[in-house]
Structure formats: C-alpha cells, structure tokens
Protein backbone atom coordinates (compact mmCIF):
# COMPACT_ATOMS: atom_id res chain seq x y z
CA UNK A 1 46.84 246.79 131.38
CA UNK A 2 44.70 246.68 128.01
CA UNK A 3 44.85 248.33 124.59
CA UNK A 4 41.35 250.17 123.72
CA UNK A 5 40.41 251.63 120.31
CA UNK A 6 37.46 253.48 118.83
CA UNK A 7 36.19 254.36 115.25
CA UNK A 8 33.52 256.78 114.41
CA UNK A 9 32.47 257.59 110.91
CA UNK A 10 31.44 260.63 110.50
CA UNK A 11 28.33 261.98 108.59
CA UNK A 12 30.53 263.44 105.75
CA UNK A 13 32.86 261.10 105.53
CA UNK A 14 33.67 258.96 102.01
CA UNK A 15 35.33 256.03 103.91
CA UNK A 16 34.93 252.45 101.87
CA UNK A 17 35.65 250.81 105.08
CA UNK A 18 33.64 250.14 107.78
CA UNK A 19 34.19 250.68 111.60
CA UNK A 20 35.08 247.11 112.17
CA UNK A 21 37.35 247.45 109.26
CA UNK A 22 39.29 250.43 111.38
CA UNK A 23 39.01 248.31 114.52
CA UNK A 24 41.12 245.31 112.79
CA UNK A 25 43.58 247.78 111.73
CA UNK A 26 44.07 249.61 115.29
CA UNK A 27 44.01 246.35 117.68
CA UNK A 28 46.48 244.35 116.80
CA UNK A 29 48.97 247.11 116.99
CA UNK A 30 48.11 247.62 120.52
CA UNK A 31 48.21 243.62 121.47
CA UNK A 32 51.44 243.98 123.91
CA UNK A 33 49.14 245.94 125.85
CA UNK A 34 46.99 242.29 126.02
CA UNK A 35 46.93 239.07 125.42
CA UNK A 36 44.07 237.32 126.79
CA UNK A 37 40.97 238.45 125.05
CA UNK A 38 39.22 241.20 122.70
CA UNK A 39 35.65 242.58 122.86
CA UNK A 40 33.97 244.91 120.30
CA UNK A 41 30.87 246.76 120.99
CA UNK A 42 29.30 248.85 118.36
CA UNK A 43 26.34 251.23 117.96
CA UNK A 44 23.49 251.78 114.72
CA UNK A 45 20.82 254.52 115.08
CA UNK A 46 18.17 251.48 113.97
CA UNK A 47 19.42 248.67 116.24
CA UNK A 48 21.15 250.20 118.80
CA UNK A 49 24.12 249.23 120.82
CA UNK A 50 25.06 245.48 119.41
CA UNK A 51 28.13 243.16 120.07
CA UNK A 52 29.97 243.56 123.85
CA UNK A 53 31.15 239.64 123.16
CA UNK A 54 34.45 238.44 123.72
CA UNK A 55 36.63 236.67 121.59
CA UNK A 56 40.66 234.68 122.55
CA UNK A 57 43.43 236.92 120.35
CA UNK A 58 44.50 233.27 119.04
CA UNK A 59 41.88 233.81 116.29
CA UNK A 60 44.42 236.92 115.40
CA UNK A 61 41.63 239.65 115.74
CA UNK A 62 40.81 238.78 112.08
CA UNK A 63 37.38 237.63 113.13
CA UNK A 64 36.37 241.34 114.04
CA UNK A 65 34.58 241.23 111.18
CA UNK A 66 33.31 237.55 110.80
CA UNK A 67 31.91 237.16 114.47
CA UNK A 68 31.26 241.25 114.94
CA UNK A 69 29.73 242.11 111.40
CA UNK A 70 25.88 242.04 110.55
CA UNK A 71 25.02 241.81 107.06
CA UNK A 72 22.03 244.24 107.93
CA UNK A 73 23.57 246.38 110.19
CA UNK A 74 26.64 249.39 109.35
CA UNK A 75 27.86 251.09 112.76
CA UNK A 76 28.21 254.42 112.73
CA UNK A 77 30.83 253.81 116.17
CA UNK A 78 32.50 250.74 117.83
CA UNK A 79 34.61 250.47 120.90
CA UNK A 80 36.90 247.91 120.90
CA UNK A 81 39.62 246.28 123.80
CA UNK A 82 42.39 244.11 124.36
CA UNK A 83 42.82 243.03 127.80
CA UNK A 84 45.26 241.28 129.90
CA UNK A 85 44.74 238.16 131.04
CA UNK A 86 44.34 239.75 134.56
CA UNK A 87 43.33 242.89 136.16
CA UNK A 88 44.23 244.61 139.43
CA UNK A 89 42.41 243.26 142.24
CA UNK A 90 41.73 243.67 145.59
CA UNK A 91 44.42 242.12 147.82
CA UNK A 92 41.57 239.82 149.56
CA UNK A 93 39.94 239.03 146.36
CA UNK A 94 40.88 235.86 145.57
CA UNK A 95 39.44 235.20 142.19
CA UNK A 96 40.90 237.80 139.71
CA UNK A 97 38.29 239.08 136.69
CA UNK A 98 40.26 239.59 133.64
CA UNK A 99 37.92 242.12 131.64
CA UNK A 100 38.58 245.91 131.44
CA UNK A 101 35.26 246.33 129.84
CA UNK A 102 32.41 246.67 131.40
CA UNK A 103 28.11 247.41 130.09
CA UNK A 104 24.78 247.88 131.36
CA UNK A 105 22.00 248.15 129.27
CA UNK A 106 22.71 251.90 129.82
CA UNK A 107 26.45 252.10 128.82
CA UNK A 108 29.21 250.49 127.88
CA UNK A 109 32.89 251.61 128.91
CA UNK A 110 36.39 250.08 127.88
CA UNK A 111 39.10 251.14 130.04
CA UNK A 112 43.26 251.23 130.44
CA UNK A 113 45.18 251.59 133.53
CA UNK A 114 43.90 250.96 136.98
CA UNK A 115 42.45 253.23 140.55
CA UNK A 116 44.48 253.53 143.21
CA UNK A 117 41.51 254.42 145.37
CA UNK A 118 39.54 251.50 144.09
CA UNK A 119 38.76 249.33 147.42
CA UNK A 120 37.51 252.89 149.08
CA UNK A 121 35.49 254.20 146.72
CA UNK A 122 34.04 250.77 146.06
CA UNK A 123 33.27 250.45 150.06
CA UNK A 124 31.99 253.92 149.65
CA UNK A 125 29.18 252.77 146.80
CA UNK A 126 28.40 249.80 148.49
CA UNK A 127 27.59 251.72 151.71
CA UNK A 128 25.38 253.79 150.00
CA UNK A 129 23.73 250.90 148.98
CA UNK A 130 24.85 249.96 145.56
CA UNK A 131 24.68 246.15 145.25
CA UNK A 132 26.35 245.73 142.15
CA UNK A 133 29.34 247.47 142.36
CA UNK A 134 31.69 244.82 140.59
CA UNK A 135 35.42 243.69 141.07
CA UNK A 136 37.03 245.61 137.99
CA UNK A 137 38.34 248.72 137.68
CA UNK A 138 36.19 249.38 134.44
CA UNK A 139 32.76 248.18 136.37
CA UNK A 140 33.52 250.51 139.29
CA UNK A 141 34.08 253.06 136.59
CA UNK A 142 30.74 252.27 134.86
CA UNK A 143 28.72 252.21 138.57
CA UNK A 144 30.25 256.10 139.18
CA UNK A 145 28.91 256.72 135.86
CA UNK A 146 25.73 255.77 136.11
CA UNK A 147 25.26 256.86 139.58
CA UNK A 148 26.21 260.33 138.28
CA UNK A 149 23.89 260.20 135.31
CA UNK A 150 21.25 258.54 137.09
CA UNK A 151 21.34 261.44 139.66
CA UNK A 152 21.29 264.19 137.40
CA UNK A 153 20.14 263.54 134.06
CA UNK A 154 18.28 260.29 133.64
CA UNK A 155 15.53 260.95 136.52
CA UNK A 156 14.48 263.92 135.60
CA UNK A 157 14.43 263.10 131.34
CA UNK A 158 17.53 265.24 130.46
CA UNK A 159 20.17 265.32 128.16
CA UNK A 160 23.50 263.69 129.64
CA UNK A 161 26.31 266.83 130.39
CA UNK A 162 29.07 264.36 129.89
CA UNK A 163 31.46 267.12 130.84
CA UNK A 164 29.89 267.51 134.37
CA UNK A 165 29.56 264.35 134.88
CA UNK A 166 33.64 263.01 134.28
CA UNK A 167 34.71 266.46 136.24
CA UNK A 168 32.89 264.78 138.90
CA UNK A 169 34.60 261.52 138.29
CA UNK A 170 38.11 263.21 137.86
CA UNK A 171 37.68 264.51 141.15
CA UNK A 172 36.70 261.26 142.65
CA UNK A 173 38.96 258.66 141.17
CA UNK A 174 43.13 258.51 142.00
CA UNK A 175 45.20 256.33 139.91
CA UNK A 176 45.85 256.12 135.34
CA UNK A 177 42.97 256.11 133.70
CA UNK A 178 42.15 255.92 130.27
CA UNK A 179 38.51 255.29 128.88
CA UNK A 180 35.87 255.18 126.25
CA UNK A 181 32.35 255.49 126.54
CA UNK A 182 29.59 254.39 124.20
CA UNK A 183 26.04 255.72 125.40
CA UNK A 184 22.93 254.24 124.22
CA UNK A 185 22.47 257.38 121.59
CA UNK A 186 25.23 256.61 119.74
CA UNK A 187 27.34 259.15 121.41
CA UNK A 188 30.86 258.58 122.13
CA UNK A 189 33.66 259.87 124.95
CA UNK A 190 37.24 260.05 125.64
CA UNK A 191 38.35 260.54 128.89
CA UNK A 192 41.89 260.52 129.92
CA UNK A 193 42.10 261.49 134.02
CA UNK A 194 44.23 264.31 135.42
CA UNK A 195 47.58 262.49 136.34
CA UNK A 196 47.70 261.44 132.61
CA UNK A 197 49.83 257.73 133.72
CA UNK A 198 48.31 256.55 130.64
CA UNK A 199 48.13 257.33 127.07
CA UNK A 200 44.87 258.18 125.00
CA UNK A 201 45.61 259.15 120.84
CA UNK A 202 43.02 260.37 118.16
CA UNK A 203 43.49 261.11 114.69
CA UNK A 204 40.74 262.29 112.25
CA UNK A 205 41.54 261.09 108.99
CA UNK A 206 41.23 262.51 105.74
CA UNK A 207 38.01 260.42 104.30
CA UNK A 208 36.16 261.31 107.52
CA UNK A 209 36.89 258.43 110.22
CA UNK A 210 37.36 259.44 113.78
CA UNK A 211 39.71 257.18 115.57
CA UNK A 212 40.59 257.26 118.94
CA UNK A 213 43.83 254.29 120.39
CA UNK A 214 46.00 253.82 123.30
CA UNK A 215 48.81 254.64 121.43
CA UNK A 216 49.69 256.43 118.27
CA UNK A 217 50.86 253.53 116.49
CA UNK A 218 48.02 252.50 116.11
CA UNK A 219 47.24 254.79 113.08
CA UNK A 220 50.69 253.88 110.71
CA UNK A 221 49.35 253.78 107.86
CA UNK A 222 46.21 255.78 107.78
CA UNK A 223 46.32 259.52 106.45
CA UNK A 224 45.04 262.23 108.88
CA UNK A 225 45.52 264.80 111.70
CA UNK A 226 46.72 263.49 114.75
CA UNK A 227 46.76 264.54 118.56
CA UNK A 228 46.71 263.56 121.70
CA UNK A 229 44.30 263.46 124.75
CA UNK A 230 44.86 265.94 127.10
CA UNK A 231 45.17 264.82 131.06
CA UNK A 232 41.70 266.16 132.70
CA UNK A 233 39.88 266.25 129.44
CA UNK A 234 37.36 264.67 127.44
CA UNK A 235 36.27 265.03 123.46
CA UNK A 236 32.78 264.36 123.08
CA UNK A 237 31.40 262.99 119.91
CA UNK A 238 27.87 263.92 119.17
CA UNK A 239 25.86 260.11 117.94
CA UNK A 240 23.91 262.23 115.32
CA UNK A 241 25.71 265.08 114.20
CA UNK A 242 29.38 263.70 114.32
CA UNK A 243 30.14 266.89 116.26
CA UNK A 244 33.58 266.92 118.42
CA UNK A 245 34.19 269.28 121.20
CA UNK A 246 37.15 269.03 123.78
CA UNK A 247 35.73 270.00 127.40
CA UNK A 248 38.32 270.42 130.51
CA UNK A 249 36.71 268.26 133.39
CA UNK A 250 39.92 268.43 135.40
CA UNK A 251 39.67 271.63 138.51
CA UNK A 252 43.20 270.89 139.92
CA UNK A 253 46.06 272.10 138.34
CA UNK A 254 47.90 268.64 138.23
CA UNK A 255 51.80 267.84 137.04
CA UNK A 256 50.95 265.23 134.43
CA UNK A 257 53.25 262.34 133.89
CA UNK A 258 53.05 259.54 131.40
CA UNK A 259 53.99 256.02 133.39
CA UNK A 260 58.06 255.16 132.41
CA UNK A 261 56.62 251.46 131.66
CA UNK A 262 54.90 252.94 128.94
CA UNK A 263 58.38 254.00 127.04
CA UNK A 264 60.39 250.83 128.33
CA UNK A 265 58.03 247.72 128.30
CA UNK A 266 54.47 248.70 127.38
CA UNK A 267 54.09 250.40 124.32
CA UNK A 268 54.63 249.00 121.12
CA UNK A 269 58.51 250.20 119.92
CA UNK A 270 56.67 252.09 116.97
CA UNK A 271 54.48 254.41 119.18
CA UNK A 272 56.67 257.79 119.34
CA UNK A 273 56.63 260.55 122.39
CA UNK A 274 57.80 263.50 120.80
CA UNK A 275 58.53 262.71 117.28
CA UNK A 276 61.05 259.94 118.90
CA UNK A 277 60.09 256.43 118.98
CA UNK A 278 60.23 253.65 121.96
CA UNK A 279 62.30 251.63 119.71
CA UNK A 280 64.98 254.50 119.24
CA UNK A 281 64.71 255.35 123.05
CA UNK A 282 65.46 251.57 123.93
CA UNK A 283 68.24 251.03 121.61
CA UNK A 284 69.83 254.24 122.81
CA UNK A 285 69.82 252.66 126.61
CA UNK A 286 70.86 249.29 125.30
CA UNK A 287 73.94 251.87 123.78
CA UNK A 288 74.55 253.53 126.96
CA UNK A 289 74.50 249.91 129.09
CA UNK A 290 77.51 248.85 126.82
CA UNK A 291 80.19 250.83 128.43
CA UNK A 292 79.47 249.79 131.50
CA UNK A 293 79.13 245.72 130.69
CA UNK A 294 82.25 245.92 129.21
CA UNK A 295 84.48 246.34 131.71
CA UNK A 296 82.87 242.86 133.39
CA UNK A 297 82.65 240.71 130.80
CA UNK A 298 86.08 241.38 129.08
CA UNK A 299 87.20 239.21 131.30
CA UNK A 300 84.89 236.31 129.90
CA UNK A 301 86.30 236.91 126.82
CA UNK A 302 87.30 233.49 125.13
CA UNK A 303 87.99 232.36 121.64
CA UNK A 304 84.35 232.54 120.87
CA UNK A 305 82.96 235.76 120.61
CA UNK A 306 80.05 236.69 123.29
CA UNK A 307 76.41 236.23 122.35
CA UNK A 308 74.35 238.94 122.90
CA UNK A 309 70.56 237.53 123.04
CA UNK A 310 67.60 239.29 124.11
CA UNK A 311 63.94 238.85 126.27
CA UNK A 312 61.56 238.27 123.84
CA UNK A 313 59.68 240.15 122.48
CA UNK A 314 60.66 243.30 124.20
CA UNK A 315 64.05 243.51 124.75
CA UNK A 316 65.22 243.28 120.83
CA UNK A 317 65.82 246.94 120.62
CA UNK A 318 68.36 247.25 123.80
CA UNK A 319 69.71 244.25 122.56
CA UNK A 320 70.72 245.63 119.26
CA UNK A 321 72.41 249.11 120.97
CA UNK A 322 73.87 247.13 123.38
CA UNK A 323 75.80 244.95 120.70
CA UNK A 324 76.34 247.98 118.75
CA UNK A 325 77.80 249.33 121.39
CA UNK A 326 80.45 246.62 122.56
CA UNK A 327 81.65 246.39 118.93
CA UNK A 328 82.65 249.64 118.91
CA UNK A 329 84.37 248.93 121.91
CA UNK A 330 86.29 246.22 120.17
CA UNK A 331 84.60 243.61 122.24
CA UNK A 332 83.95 240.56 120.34
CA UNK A 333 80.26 239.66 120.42
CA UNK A 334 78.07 238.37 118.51
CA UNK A 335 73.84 239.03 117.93
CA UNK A 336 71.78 236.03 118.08
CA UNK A 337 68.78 235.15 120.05
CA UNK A 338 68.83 231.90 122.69
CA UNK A 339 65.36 232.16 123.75
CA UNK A 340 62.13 231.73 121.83
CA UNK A 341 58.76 232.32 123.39
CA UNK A 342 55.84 229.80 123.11
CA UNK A 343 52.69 231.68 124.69
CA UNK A 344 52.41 235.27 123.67
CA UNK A 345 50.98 236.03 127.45
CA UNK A 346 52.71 238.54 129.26
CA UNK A 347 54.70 236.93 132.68
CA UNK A 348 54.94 240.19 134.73
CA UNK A 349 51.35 240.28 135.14
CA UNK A 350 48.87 238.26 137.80
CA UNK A 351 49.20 235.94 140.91
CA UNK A 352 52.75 234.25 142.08
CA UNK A 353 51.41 231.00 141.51
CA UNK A 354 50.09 231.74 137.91
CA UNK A 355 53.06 233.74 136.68
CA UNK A 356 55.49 230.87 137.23
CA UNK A 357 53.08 228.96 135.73
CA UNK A 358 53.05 230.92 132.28
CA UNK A 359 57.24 230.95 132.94
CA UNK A 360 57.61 227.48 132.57
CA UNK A 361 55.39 227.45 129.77
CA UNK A 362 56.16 230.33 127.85
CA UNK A 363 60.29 230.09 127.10
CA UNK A 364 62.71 227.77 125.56
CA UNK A 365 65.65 227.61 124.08
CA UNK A 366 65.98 228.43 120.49
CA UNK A 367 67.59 225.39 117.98
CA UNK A 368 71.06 227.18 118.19
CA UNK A 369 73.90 225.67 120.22
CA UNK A 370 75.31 227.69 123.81
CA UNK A 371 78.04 225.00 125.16
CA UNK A 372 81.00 226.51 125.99
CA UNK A 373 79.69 229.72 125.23
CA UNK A 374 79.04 233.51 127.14
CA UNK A 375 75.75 234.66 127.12
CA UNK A 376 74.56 238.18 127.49
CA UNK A 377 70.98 238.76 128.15
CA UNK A 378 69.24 242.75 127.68
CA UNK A 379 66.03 243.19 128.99
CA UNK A 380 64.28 245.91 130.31
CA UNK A 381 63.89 245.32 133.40
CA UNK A 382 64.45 243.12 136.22
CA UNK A 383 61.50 242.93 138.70
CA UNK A 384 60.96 239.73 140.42
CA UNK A 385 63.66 237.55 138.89
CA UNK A 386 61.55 234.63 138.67
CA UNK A 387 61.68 234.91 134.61
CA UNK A 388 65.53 235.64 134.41
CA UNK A 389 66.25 233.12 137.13
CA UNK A 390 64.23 230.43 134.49
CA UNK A 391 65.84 232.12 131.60
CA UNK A 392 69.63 231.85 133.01
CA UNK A 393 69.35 228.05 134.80
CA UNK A 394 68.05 226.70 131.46
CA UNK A 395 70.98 228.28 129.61
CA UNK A 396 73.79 227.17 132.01
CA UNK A 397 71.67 223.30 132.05
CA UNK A 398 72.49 223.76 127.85
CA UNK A 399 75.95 224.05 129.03
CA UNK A 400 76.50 227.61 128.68
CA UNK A 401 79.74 229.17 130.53
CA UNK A 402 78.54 231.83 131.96
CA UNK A 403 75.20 234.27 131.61
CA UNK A 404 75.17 237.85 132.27
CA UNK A 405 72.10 240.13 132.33
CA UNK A 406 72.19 243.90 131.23
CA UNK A 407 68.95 245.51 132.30
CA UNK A 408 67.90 248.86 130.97
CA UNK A 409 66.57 250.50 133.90
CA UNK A 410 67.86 251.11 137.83
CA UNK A 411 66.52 249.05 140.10
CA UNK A 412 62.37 248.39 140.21
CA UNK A 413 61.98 249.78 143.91
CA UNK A 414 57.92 250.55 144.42
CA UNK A 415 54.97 249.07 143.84
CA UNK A 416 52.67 250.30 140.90
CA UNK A 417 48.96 250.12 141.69
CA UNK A 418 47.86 251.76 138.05
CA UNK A 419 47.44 248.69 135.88
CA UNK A 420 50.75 246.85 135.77
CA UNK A 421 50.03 244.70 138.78
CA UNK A 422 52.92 245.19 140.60
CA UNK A 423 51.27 245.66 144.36
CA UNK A 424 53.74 243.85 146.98
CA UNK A 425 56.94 245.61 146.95
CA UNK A 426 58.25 242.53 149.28
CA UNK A 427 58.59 240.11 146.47
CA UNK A 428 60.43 243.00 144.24
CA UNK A 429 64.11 241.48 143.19
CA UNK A 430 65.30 244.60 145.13
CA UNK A 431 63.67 243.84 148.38
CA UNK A 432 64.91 240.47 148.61
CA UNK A 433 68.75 241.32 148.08
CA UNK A 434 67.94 244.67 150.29
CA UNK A 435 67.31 242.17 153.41
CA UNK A 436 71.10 240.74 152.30
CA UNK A 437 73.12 243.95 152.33
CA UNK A 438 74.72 245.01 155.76
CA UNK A 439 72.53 247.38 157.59
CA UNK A 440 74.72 250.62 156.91
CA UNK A 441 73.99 249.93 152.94
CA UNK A 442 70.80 248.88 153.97
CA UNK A 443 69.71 252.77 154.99
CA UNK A 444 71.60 254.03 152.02
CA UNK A 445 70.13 251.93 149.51
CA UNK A 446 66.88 254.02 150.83
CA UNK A 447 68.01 256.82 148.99
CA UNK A 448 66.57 254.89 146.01
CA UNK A 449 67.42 257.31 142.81
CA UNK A 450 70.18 258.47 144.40
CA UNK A 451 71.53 255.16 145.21
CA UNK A 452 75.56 255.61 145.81
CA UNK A 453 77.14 253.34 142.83
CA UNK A 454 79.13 250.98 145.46
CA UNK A 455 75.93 250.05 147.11
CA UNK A 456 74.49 249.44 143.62
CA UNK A 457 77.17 247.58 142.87
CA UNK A 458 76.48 245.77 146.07
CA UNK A 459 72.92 244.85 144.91
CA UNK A 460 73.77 243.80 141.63
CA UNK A 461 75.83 241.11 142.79
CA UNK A 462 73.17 240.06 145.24
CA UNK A 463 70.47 239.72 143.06
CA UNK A 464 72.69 237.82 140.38
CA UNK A 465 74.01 234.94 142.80
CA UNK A 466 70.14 234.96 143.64
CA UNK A 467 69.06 234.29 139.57
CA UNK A 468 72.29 232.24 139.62
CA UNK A 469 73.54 234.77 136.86
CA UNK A 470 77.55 235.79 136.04
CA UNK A 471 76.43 239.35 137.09
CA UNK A 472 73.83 242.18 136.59
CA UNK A 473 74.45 245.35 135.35
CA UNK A 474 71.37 248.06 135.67
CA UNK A 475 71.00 251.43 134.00
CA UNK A 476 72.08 253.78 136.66
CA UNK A 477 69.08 256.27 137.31
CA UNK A 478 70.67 259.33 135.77
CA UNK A 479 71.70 257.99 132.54
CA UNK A 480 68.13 256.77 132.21
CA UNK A 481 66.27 260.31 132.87
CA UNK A 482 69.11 261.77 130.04
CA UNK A 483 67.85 259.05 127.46
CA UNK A 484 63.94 259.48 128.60
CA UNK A 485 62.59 262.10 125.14
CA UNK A 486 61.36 263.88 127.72
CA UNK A 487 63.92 263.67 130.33
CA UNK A 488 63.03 263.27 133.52
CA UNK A 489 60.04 265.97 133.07
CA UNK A 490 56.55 265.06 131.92
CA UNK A 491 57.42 261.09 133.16
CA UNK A 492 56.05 259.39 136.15
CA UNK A 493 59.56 257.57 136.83
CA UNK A 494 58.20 256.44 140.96
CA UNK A 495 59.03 252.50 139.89
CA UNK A 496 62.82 253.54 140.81
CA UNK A 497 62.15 256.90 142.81
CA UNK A 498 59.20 255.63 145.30
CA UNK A 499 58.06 259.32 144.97
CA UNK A 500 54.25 258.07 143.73
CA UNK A 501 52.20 259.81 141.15
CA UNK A 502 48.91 259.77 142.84
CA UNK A 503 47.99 260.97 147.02
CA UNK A 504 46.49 257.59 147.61
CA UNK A 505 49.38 255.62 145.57
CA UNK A 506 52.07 257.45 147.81
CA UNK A 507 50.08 257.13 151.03
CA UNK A 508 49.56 253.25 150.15
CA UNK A 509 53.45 252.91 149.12
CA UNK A 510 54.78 254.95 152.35
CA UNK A 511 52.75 252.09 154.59
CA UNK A 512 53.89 248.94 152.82
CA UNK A 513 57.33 250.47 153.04
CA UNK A 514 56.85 251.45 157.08
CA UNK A 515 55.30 247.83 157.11
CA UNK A 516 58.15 245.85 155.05
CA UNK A 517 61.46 247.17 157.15
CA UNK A 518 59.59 247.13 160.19
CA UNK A 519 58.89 243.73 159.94
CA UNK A 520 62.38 242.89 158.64
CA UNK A 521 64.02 244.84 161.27
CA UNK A 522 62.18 243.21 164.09
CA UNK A 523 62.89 239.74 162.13
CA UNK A 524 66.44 240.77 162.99
C-alpha cells in the first residue's frame, strides 16, 4: 500500500508556492498509507524530467524541498510517493522490492494498490520476450505502458493517445489500482482502474494549482474545487497548455467498490466518504461494540474502574465510542492508553518472519501502572493475532488481571491480493481457530457473513485462549454494513464475505480455500 500525490501549476495560475511546496503539504497526510520511504520526481520544459530519488520518512518529508529543489530549476509538475516498506510479491519470490514507483528514461509512474493478475501477465510479457519486466506491481505497470506506447505511438513519431492506451491497460490488468504518470513532455495522468478498490482525489485550487492525492485529506487546508477520480477513467493534463480533460478508458460496465480497509485501517481518520469522515465512522463502531462488551466484562468489574486503551495509532477513534458507550451504560471505565509505539512501520504488512520482527520492536508499555487492573483493548481488526497476542502477554507480564479485546469488524476471513498483503488465508486468526471448532460448526462457520452468532461466539473464544486474552468480541457483520456511509453498497467488504472483487482475485481465493480444508480434512 502507498500514498501518491501530484501538483501541477498551471499556466494562469498566481501560486507563491512551488510544486514541491504542495508536495510537503499533501504527503505527510497520506503517511499511514507508508512508512518506509518517499520519492519525488518532477518535470521543467528546459531540463526535463529531474529527481526519481528516494529519501527514509525519518527526515519527516521536510527535505522535499532541501534534497528535491534546484535553485535553477521551477517544475511546472511533480509526482510524489510514500511507500510501504514492502510490496506484494510473488509467492516464490523470495526477496520482496519495496518501491511502488517505477521510471525509464521514457516514463515515470507512482502507483497504489496491487494486480491480482500480476504473475500471468508478467509470464505473458516475458514470453513475448520482454527481459525486463520487473518484480513490482508499478514496474509491470510501466512495461504495459511502454509496450503499448512503443507499439503505437513512439515507432511511428506520434503523439501518445493516453486514453487508448490505459483502455487497453484497464482491460488487461485485474486487481486496485491507482496511478500517476509523468511523460517526458511534461504531461501528466490519473488513472484509477475499473473496480475502483482504491481511492484517487483532485482538487483545483483557487490560485491555479492542480493537485491530485490518494485521499482527500490531503487538501485540508487549501481552498479549491474538489472531486474525485472516477473508476475506468483518466484526466489528462496537457505539459504545455495546462489543459484537463476526463476520458472513460473503462468498456465494461463494472460495480465499483472502494476496499473496507480503506474506511477502517487505511485512510487517515480525516479523509471523508460522503461528507462523513473515517474518524466519525470508527467511533460510531467503537459505539455500537459497547453493548455487546458489556454484558462480558461486567463481570470483571472490581473496585477500579476498567481501562479502556487502544492500538496505536489507529484504533483511538473506536476506542473513544467504545468508552463513550460503556459510560452510558453505567459501566465504570476509564480512557487511558497502555501501549505506546516505537517504530512508526506498519506490522500487518510483509513476510512472517519480518512482521514479528517489527512486533517486538515496535510496542511497549506506556509509563502508567496496570497491576491489578482490567484492560480493554479496541482495534480494528484482528487478523493474524500475532500483534494482540504480543500486546495482551506483555500486559498480563505487568500484572494486569485480565485483557479483553473489542475488535471493530467480523471476522478477517479471505485473503486480499490488492495491496494490503494479506495472501495466505491459512495463517488468518480465523483459520487457525476454524481447524478447532467441531466439524458441524466447522461447515457453518462457511457461511462467513452470515455466520450464526453461537458459532461466532464459538470462535471468539477460540481465538482469545489462542492470544491468551479474557475474551474477544467482533463487530457482527450486519451492524458493520449499517455503520459503513455507504452501507454495504459502493464497498468491497470480501475480507469478511470471501465474495472477491476482481475474476482472478475470486478464482485465486476459491482455490486456496478448496486447497486449505482439503488439506485439513485429509489431516483429519
């Protein structure tokens, strides 16, 4: 997953700041997108495209304009990105590449979300005798390009038809894409692919700066019209003339869905879907989780009041409805955070081995004392239960009574092969208690969304003697598609459905499913 941003001025425009200057504004909003590094790439009619370099976020993105500026140079246009530490990769590639950018002397792109198609249309290129295909998503992206312009344009000394040639790539490509493209005339587009999984803003503002962001809130601040993206479009913005035109590259007629992760764990609690922000949608689940944590825990109720902590630094806002909502239940409680975070990486992302890694690193507990004491935990999600496993054994070492976990979402039940990284469903926290239940609950607990609440109940308990937690208490499904702005229309919500967004996603899910309780069963 990455954050990418773009500035253009345009010819009119009676901006004092400079590209770079818009750049440093828009990145760091996006940085939960990415932790691991930042490259800027930026364009002049005199000097061409300059920049591409790569800099660590630890120097706060305020050296855009130390290490990125020229003293002789003013871009018209910059692309910029914040990536993860690491990207999707093949399951046979051993040696991850962390960049979502990718540039030839031809073009550079900067790109969010991930292809479920990826390996095949990467065999594909190679077969036709490509060389230099790449392991990223973002350099497979680039190759398609440039095959495609290469074909039809280049050759023969013609004027790139950027809308022919990302209809061509929409058609070719399955999975959430997001992109920006810098040509080498200055010329710049944003393509967002048909399933629309991920998000792709613009805003035009009033002094004549084109900006283009991963998510809206990326602009606060900044005075303008703002829009988003359509799925199966691109705007093209003409290097010279500073002209914008929308083009439809999409041909199929496509149910678009933005990705639930983007609302509960990805975006930044500021970005809004319809006029509603992620920070109001998560403390209104935190809200609705309260009722049914406090039936459990009133029995934990001791002189002390219950602490009600969070997982930083995402799950403050269901935190904060969930403790709103057991006061006004009568329950005592009290708001405090236990856990403080010492890496900013994200630990849901990347290899087993280099996750737990970043676990042990990353948390500890905060200064304030938990002896004797009931802990309740929100996040917003439980997927593994490596991190809350960490998170609860440390507390209870402190000498905490007992820790209870309130997750605001059902259980994570499917892979996601479009830039979060989760790819073996096997290692899911579900999964593991699933092999646990008896086998009648077993084939019910297939019914996934509609999940009977006894055999919920049943994996709940499960997975919290596995994270050696008091108990677990998940968002039933339907209370989460009632909280969703959208409901459960307009939202790819497959993490707790299995019904995938994309043919190749669902055709890759259905056979690691086939393959995981086959296996199991013959275990047995």
């Amino acid at each position: 997953m990455s954050g990418i941003a773009a500035a253009f001025l345009l010819p009119w425009s009676s901006s004092h700041q400079t590209v770079y200057d818009r750049l440093q504004h828009m990145l760091p909003k996006l940085a939960l997108r990415g932790q691991a590094e930042v490259a800027v790439t930026a364009f002049t009619h005199n000097k061409g495209v300059r920049g591409g370099s790569v800099s660590q976020p630890s120097h706060e993105l305020s050296s855009i304009r130390k290490n990125r500026r020229d003293s002789e140079v003013s871009p018209h246009v910059a692309i910029g990105l914040i990536s993860g530490r690491v990207c999707r990769q093949d399951r046979n590639d051993d040696h991850p590449n962390p960049k979502r950018a990718a540039s030839s002397r031809q073009l550079t792109v900067s790109v969010d979300g991930a292809l479920a198609n990826g390996h095949e249309v990467r065999a594909e290129l190679i077969a036709q005798g490509y060389t230099r295909v790449g392991r990223t998503d973002a350099e497979l992206l680039l190759k398609l390009i440039e095959k495609i312009c290469e074909r039809d344009y280049w050759r023969q000394g013609l004027r790139v038809k950027y809308e022919n040639v990302f209809r061509e790539i929409d058609e070719r490509i399955d999975g959430a894409i997001s992109a920006l493209l810098l040509d080498p005339e200055g010329n710049l587009v944003a393509f967002r692919n048909r399933y629309g999984l991920r998000p792709l803003e613009f805003m035009q503002t009033d002094d004549g700066v084109l900006l283009f962001a991963s998510e809206n809130c990326a602009f606060a601040g900044l005075r303008g019209e703002s829009g988003q993206i359509l799925p199966g479009y691109i705007k093209y913005v003409d290097g010279k003339r500073g002209h914008c035109l929308d083009h439809r590259v999409s041909v199929s007629q496509e149910t678009a869905k933005l990705c639930v992760y983007e609302t509960l764990y990805l975006g930044n609690p500021d970005t809004s879907i319809d006029g509603q922000t992620h920070r109001k949608t998560r403390y209104n689940i935190g809200f609705s989780l309260g009722d049914l944590i406090a039936q459990r825990i009133c029995a934990e109720q001791g002189r002390d009041p219950i602490i009600v902590s969070s997982m930083p630094h995402t799950g403050g806002p269901y935190a904060d409805g969930l403790f709103s909502s057991l006061l006004a239940r009568g329950v005592s409680v009290e708001r405090r955070e236990v856990i403080e975070t010492q890496l900013s990486e994200r630990t849901l992302i990347g290899p087993t081995s280099e996750r737990k890694h970043r676990i042990a690193r990353k948390y500890r507990l905060d200064s304030t004392d938990v002896g004797r004491r009931t802990i309740l935990i929100a996040d917003e999600a439980l997927i593994r239960g490596d991190t809350s496993r960490t998170i609860t054994n440390m507390l209870l070492a402190a000498g905490a009574k007992a820790v209870h976990w309130g997750i605001g979402s059902p259980p994570i039940v499917a892979p996601n092969y479009y830039g979060v990284d989760i790819e073996a469903i096997d290692e899911l926290a579900f999964w593991q208690a699933w092999k646990r239940l008896p086998a009648q609950q077993q084939k019910r607990s297939l019914l996934f969304k509609d999940i009977e609440p006894h055999v919920l109940q049943s994996v709940d308990r499960r997975i919290a003697a596995a994270i050696s937690a008091a108990t677990v208490t998940y968002l039933p499904f339907s209370r989460l598609s009632s909280l969703l702005p959208r409901g459960s229309e307009g939202v790819d919500l497959s993490p707790f459905t299995f019904e995938m967004p994309t043919p190749a996603g669902q055709r890759r899910a259905n056979r690691d499913l086939h393959n995981l309780v086959s296996e199991y069963q013959s275990a047995a």
